[in-house]
Protein backbone atom coordinates (compact mmCIF):
# COMPACT_ATOMS: atom_id res chain seq x y z
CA UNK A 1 -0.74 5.06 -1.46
CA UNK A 2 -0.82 1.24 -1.95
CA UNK A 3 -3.28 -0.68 0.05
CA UNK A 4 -1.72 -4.13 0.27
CA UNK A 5 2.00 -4.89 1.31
CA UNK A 6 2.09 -8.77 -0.30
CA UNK A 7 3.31 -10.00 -3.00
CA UNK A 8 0.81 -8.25 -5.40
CA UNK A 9 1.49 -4.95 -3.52
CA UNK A 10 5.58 -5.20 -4.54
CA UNK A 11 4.39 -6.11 -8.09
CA UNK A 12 2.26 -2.55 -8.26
CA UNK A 13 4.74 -0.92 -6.80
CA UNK A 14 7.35 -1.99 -9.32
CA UNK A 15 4.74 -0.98 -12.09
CA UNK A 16 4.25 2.74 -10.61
CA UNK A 17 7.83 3.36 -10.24
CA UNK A 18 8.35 1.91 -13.76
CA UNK A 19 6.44 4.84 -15.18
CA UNK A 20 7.90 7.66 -12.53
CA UNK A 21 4.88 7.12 -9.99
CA UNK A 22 5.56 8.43 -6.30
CA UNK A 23 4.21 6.05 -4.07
CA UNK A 24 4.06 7.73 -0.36
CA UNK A 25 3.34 4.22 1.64
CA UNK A 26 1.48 1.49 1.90
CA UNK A 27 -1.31 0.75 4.40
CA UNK A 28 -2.00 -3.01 5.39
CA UNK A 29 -3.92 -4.94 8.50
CA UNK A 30 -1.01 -6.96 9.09
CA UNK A 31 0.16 -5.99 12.82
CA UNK A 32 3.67 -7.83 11.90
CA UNK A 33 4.19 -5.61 8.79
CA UNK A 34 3.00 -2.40 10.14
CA UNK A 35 6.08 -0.21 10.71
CA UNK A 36 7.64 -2.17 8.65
CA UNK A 37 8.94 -1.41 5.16
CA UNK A 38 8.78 -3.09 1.54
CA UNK A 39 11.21 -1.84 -0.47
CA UNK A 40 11.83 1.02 0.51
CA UNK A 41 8.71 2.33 1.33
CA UNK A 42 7.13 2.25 4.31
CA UNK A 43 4.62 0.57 5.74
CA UNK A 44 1.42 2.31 7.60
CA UNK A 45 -1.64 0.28 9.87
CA UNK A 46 -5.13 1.64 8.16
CA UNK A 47 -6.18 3.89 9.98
CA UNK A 48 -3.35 6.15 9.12
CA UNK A 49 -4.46 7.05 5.91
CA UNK A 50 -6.99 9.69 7.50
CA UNK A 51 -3.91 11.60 8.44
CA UNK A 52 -1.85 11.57 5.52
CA UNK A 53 -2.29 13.03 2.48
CA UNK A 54 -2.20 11.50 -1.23
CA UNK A 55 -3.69 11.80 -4.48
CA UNK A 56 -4.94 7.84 -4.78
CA UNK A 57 -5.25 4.36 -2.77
CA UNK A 58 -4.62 1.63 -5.09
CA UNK A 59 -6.13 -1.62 -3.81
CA UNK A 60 -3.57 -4.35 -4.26
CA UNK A 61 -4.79 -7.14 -2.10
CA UNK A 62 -6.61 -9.89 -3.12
CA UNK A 63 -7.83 -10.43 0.40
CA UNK A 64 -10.02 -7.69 -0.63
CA UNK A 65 -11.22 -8.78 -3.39
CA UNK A 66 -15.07 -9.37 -2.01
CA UNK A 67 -15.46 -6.15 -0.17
CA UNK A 68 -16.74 -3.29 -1.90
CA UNK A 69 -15.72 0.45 -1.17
């Protein structure tokens, strides 16, 4: 699971699929992108990662950047 569906989000998506990763979705605040996909994969608002199930969320926002988790 990708947390970001920018620019930086497509370029660590290319990266995991380079090397055979599975990406399920991504999850991002942006109303207009929610249901939405990027390449492919689709695109999920936040609070639907407590119902889905993955094995990591990759933080690829740099609107983020500040906040810690």
């Amino acid at each position: 699971m990708l947390y970001g569906a920018g620019v930086v989000g497509g370029i660590v998506l290319k990266i995991l699929k380079s090397e055979n990763v599975n990406v399920l979705g991504f999850l991002d605040d942006s109303i207009s992108k929610q249901g939405d996909q990027l390449k492919g994969i689709d695109i999920y608002p936040p609070e639907k990662a407590k119902e889905l199930t993955y094995d990591a969320l990759i933080i690829a926002s740099f609107r983020h950047s500040e906040k810690k988790f």
